[in-house]
C-alpha atoms as a PDB file:
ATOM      1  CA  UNK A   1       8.523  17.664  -9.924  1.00  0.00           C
ATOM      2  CA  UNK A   2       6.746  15.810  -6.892  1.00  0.00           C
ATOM      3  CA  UNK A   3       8.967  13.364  -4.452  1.00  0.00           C
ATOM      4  CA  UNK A   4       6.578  10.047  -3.749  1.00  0.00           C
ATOM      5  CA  UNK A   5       7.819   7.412  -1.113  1.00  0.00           C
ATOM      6  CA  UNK A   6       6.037   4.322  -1.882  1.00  0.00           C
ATOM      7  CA  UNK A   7       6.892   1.558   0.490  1.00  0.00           C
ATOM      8  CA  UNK A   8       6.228  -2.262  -0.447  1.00  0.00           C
ATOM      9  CA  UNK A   9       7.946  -0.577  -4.095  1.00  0.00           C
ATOM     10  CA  UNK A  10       9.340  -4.459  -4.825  1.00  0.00           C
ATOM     11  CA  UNK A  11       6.467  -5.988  -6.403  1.00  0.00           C
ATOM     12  CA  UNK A  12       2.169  -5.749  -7.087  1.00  0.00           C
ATOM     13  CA  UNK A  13       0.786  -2.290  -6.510  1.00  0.00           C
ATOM     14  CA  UNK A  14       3.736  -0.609  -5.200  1.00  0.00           C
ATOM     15  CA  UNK A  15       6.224  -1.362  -8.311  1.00  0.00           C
ATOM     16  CA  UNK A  16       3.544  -0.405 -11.169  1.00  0.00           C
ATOM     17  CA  UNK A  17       2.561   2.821  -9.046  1.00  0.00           C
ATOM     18  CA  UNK A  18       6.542   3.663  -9.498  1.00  0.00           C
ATOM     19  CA  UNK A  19       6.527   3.036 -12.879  1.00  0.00           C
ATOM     20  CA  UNK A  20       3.453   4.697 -13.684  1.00  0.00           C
ATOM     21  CA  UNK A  21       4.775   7.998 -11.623  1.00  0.00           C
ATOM     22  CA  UNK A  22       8.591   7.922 -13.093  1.00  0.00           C
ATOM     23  CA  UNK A  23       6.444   8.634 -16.466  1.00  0.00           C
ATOM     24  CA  UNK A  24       4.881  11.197 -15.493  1.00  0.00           C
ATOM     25  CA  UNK A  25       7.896  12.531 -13.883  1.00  0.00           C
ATOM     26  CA  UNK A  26       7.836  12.442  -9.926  1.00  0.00           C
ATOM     27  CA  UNK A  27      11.105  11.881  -7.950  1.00  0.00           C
ATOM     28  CA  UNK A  28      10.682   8.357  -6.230  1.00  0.00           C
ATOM     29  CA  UNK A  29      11.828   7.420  -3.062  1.00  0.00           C
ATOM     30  CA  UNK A  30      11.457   3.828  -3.097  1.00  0.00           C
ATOM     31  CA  UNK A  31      11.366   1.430   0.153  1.00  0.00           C
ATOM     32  CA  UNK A  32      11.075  -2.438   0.424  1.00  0.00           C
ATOM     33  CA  UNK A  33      12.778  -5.724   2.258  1.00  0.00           C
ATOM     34  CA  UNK A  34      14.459  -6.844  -1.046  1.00  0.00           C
ATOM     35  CA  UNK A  35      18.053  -5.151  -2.352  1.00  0.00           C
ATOM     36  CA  UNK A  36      17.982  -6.767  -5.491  1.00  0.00           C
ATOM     37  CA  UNK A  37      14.368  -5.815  -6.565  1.00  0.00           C
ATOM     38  CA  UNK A  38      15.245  -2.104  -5.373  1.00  0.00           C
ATOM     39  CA  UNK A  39      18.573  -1.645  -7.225  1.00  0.00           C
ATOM     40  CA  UNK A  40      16.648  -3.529 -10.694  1.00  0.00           C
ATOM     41  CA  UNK A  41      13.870  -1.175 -10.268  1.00  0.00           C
ATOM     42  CA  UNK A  42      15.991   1.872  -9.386  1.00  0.00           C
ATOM     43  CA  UNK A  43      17.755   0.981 -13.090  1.00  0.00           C
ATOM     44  CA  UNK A  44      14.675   0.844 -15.334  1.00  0.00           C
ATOM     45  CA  UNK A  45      12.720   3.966 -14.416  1.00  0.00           C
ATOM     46  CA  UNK A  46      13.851   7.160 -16.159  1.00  0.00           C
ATOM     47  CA  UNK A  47      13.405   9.578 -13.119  1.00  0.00           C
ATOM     48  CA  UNK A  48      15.622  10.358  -9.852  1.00  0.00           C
ATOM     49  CA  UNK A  49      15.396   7.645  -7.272  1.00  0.00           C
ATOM     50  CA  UNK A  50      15.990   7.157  -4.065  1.00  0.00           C
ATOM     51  CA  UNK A  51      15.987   3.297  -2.919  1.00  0.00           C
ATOM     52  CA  UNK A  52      15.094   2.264   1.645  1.00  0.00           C
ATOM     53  CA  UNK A  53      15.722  -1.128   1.970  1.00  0.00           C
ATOM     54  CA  UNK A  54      14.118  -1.521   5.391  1.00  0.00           C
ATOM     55  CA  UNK A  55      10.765  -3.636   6.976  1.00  0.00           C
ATOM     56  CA  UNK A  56       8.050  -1.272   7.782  1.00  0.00           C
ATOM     57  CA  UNK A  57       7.464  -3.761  10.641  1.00  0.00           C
ATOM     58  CA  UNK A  58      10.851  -2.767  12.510  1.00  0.00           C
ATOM     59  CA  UNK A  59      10.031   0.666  14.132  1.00  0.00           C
ATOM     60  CA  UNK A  60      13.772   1.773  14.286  1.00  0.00           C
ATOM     61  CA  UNK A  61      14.662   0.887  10.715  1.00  0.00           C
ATOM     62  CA  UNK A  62      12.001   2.943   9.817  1.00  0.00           C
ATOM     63  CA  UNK A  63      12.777   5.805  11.675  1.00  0.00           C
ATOM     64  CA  UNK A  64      16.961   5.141  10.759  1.00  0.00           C
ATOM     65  CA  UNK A  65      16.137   4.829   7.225  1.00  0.00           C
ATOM     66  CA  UNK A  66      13.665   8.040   6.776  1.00  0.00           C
ATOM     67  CA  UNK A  67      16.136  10.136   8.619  1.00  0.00           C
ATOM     68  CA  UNK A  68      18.988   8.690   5.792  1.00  0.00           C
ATOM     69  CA  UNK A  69      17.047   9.992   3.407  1.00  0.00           C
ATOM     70  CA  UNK A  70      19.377  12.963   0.840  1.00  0.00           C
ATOM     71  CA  UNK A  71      18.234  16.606   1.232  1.00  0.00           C
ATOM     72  CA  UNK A  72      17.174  17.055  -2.172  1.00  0.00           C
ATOM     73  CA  UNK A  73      14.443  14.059  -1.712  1.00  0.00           C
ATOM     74  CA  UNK A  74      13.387  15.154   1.922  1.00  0.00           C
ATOM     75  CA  UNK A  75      10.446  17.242   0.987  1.00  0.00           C
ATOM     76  CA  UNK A  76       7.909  14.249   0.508  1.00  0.00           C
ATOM     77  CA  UNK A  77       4.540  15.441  -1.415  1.00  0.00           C
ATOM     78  CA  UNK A  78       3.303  12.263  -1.699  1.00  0.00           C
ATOM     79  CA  UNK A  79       3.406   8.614   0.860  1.00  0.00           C
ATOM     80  CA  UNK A  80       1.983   5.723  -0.604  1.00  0.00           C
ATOM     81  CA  UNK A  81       1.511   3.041   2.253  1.00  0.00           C
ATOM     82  CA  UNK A  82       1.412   0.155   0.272  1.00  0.00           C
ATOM     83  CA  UNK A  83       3.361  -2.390   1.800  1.00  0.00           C
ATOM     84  CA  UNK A  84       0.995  -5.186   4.245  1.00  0.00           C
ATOM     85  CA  UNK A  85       0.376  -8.761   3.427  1.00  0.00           C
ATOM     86  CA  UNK A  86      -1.920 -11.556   4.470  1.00  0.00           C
ATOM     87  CA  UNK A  87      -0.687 -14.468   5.903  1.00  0.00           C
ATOM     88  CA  UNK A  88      -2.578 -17.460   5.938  1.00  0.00           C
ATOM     89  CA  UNK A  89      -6.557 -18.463   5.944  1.00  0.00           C
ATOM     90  CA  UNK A  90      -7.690 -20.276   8.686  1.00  0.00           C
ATOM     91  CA  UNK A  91     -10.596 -19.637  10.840  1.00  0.00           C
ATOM     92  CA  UNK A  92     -10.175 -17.744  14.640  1.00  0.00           C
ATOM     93  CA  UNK A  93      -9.746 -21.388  16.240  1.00  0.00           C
ATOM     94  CA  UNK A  94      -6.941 -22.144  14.121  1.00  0.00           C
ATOM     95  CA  UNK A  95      -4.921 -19.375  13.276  1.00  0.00           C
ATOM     96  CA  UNK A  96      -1.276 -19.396  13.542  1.00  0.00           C
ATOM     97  CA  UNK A  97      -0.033 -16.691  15.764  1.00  0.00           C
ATOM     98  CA  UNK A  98       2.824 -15.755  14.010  1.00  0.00           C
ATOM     99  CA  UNK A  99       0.408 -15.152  11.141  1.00  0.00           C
ATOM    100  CA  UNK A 100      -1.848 -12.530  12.939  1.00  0.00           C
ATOM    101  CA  UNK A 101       1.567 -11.210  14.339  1.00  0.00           C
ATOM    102  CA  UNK A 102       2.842 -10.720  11.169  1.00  0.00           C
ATOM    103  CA  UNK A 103      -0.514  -8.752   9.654  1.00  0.00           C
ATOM    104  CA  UNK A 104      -0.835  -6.888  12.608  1.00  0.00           C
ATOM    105  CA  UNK A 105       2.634  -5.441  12.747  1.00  0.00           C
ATOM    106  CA  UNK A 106       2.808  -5.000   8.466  1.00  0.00           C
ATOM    107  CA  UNK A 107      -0.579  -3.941   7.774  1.00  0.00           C
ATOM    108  CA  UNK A 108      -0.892  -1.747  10.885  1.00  0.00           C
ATOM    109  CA  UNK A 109       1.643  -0.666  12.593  1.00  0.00           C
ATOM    110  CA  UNK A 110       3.987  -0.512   9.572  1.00  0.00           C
ATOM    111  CA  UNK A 111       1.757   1.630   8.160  1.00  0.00           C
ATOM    112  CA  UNK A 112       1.855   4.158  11.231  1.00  0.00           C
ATOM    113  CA  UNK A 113       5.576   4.142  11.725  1.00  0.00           C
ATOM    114  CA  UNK A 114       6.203   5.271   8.354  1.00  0.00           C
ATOM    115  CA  UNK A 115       2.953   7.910   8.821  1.00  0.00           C
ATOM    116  CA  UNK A 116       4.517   9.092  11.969  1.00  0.00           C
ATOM    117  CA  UNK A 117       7.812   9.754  10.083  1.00  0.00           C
ATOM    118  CA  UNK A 118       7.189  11.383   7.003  1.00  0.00           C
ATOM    119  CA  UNK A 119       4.596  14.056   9.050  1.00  0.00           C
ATOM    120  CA  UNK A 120       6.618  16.433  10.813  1.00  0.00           C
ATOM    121  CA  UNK A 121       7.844  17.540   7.363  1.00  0.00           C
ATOM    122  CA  UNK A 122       4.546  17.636   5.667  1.00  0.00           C
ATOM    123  CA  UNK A 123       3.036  19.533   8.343  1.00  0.00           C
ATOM    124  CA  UNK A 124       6.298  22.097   8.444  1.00  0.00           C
ATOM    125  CA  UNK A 125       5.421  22.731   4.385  1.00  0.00           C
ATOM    126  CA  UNK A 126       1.634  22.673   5.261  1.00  0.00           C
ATOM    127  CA  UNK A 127       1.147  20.448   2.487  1.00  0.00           C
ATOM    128  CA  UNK A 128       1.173  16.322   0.892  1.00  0.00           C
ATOM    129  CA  UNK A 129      -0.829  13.582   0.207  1.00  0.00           C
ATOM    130  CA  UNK A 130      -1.412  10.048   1.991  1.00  0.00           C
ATOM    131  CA  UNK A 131      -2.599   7.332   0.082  1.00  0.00           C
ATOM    132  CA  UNK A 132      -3.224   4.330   2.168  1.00  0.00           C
ATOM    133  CA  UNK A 133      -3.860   0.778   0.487  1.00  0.00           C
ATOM    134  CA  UNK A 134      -6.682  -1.061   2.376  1.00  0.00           C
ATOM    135  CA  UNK A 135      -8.684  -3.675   1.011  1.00  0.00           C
ATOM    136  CA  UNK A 136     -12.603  -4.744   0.350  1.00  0.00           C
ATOM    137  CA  UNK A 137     -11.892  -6.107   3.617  1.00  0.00           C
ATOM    138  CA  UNK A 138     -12.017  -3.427   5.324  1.00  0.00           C
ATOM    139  CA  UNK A 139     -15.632  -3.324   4.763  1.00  0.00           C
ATOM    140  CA  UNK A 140     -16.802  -6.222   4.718  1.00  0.00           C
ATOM    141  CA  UNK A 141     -15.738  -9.770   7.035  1.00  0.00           C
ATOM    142  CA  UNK A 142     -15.521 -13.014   4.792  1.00  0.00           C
ATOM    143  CA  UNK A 143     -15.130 -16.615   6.001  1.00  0.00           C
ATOM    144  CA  UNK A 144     -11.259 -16.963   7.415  1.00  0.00           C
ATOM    145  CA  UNK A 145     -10.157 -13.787   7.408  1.00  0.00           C
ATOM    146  CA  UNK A 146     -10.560 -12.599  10.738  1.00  0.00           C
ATOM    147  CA  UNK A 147      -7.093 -11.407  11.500  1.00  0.00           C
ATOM    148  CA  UNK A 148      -6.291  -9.636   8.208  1.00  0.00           C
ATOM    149  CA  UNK A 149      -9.888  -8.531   7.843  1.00  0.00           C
ATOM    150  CA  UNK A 150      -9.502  -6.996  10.983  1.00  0.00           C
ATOM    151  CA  UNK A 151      -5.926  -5.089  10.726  1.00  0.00           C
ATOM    152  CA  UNK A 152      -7.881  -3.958   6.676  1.00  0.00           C
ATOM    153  CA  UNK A 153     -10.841  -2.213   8.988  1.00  0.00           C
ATOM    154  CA  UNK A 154      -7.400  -0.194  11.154  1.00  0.00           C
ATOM    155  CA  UNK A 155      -6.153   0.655   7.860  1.00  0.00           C
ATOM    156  CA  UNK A 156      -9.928   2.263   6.852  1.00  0.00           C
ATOM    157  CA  UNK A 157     -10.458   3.795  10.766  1.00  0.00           C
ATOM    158  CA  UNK A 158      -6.625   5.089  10.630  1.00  0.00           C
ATOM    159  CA  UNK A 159      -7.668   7.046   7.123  1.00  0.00           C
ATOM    160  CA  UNK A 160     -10.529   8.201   8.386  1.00  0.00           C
ATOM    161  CA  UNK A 161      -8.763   9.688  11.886  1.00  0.00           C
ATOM    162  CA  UNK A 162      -5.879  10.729   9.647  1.00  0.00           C
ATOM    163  CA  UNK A 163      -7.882  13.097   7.521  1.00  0.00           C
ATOM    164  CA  UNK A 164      -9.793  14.691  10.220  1.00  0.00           C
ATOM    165  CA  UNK A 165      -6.893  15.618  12.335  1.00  0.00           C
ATOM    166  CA  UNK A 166      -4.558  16.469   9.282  1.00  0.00           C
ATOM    167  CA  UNK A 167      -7.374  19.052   8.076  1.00  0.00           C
ATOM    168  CA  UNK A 168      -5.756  21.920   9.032  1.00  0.00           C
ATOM    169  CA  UNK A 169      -2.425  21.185   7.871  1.00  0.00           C
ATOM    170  CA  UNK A 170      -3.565  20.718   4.085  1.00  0.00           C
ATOM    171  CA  UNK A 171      -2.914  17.275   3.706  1.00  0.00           C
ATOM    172  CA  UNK A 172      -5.113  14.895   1.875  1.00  0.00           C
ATOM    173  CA  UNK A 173      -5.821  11.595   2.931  1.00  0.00           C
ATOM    174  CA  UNK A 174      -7.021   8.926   0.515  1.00  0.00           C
ATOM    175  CA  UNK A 175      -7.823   4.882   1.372  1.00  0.00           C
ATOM    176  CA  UNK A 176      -8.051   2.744  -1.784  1.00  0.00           C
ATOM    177  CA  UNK A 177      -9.665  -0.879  -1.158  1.00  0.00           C
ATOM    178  CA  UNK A 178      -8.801  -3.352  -4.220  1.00  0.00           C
ATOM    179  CA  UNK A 179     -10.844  -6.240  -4.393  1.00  0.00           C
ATOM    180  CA  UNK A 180      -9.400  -9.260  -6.087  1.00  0.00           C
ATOM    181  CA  UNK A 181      -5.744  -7.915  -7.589  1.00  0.00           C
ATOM    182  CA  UNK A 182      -3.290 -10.512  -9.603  1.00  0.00           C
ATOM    183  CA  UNK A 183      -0.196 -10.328  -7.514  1.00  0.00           C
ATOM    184  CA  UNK A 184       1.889 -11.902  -5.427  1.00  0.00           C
ATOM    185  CA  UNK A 185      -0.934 -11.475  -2.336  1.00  0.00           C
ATOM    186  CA  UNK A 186      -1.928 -14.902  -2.105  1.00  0.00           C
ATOM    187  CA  UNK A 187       1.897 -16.513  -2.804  1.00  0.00           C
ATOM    188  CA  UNK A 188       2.392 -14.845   0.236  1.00  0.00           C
ATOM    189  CA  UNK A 189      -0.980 -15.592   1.989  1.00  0.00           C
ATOM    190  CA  UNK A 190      -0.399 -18.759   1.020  1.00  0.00           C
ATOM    191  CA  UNK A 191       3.298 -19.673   1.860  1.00  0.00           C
ATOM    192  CA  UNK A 192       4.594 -19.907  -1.773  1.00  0.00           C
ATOM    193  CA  UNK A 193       2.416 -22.376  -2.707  1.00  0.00           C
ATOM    194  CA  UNK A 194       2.104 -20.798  -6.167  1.00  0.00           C
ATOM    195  CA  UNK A 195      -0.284 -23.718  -7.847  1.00  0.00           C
ATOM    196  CA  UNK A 196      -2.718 -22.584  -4.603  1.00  0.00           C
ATOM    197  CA  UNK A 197      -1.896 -18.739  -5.543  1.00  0.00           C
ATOM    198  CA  UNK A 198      -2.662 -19.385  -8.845  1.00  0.00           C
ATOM    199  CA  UNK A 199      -6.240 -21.033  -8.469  1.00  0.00           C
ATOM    200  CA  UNK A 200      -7.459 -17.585  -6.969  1.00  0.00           C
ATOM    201  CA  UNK A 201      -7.062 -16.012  -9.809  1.00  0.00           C
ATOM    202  CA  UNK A 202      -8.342 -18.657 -12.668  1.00  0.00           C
ATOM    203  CA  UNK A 203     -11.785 -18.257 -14.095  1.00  0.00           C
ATOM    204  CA  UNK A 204     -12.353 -14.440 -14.242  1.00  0.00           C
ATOM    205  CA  UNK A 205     -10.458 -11.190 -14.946  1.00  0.00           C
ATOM    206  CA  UNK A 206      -8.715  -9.859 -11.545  1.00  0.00           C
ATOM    207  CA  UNK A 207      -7.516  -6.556 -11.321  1.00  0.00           C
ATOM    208  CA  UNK A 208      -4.001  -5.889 -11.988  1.00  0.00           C
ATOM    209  CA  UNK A 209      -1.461  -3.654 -10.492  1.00  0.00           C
ATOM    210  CA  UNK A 210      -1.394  -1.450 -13.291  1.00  0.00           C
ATOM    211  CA  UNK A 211      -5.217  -0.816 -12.853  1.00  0.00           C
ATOM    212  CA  UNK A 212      -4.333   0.470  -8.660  1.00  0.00           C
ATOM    213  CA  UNK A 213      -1.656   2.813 -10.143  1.00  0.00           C
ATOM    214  CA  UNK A 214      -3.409   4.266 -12.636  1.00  0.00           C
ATOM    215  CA  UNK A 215      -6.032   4.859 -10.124  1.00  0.00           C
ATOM    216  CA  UNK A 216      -3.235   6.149  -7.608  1.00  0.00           C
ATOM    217  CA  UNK A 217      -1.801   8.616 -10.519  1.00  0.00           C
ATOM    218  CA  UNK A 218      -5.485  10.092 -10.926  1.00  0.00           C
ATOM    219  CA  UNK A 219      -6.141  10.812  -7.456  1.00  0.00           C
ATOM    220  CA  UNK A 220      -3.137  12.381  -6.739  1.00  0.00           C
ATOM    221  CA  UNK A 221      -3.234  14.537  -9.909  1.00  0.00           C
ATOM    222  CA  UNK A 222      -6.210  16.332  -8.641  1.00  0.00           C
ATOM    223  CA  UNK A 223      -6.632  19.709  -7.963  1.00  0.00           C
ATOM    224  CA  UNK A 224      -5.330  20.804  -4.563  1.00  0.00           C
ATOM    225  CA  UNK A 225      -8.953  21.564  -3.373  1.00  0.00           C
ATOM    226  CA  UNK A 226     -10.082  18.340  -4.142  1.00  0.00           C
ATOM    227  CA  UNK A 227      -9.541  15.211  -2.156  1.00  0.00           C
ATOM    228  CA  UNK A 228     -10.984  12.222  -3.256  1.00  0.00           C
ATOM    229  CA  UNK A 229     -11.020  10.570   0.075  1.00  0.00           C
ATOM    230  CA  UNK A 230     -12.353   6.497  -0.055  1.00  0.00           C
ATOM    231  CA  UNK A 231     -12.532   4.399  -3.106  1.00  0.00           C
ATOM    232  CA  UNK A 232     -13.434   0.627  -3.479  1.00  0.00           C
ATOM    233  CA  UNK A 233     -12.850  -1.211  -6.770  1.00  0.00           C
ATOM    234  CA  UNK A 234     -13.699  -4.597  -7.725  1.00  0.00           C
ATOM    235  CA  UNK A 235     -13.075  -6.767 -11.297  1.00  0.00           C
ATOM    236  CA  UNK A 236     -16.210  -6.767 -12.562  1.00  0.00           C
ATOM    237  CA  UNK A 237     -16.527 -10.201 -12.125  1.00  0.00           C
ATOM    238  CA  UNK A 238     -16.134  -9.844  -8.498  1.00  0.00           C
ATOM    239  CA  UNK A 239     -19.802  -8.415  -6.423  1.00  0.00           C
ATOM    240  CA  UNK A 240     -18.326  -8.537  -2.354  1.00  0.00           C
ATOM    241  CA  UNK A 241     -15.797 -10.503  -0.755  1.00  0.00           C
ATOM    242  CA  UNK A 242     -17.464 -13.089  -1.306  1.00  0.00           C
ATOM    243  CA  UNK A 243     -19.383 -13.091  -4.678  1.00  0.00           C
ATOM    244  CA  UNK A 244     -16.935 -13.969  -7.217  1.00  0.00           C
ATOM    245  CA  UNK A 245     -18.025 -15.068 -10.871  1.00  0.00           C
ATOM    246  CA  UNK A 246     -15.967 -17.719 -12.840  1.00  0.00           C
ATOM    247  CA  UNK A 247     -16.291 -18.917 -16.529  1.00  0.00           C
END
């Protein structure tokens, strides 16, 4: 049995990868800003859990709240960074500084506190797996997105840099970049506005979350010796960032 912290566990991606890996029977360590969520999730899945309520933005909760974590769920194999929102869509002139704050510190530097905490272990068992969750924005720009197009490229550099100097330790390093996914992304992006949200979605198929975490399950059930290391996936409706196709 496997031990997976996923962090942004509450909702989208995050929530149907712990699903998905309670059924095929991992030990979950799951992290996110909302008790409530947690503690419902924690009750529905059929495998040992272990619930973090913390914000991956707050360097010492994350740190506090890794070293909390029980013996029997401190040998990590797997660390799904998934938590990391957009905020807003405005051009460079425009944008709200809170909002590039807020991306910066979630996408980014959320994603390397956790990194940095989980390591030591995996490199003390020479062995684990890092999935990070970019975007199709990490590879290519689109109108308005600067800031979170921008802290999507760290996410793709950081994978890159993380695989090359975690070769010797035996960990694999994986980046996923979703294209268009139904979630709550843009009820977020776009502060709750969920008739906005809603729009982005009409008109075409999106992904869903169960489509990432079945995607998540298969990489990670590989063979040791094979790491499947950068994956993009679009609806088929959607070409680039900025090619979409609508009935």
């Amino acid at each position: 049995m496997k031990t997976a912290l996923i962090t942004g566990a509450t909702s989208g991606i995050g929530m149907a990868t712990a699903k998905l890996f309670a059924q095929t029977g991992h030990k979950l360590i799951l992290c996110g800003r909302r008790t409530e969520r947690l503690n419902q999730l924690k009750n529905e899945l059929n495998t040992e859990v272990h619930t973090l309520r913390f914000d991956v933005r707050n360097r010492e909760d994350v740190v506090n709240a890794i070293d909390s974590i029980p013996e029997e769920f401190q040998n990590i194999d797997i660390l799904l960074n998934n938590a990391g929102n957009a905020h807003g869509l405005s051009s460079i002139q425009q944008g709200n500084l809170d909002d590039w704050d807020a991306m910066i510190d979630g996408n980014v530097k959320g994603l390397l506190y956790v990194t940095k905490a989980i390591l030591p272990t995996m490199i003390d068992r020479n062995t684990g797996f890092i999935i990070n969750i970019g975007s199709v924005a990490a590879k290519e720009v689109y109108p308005n997105g600067n800031v979170y197009c921008a802290s999507k490229h760290a996410v793709d550099a950081l994978s890159k840099s993380m695989r090359v100097d975690l070769a010797g330790h035996n960990i694999r390093v994986s980046a996923i970049h979703p294209g268009a996914v139904e979630t709550e992304f843009s009820e977020v992006r776009f502060k709750g506005d969920k008739e906005k949200a809603a729009g982005v979605y009409q008109g075409f198929d999106a992904l869903q979350a169960q489509d990432i975490a079945e995607i998540i399950e298969f990489i990670t059930s590989r063979p040791s010796h094979v790491n499947i290391e950068d994956l993009i996936v679009y609806p088929t409706a959607q070409a680039n960032t900025t090619t979409l196709t609508r009935k």
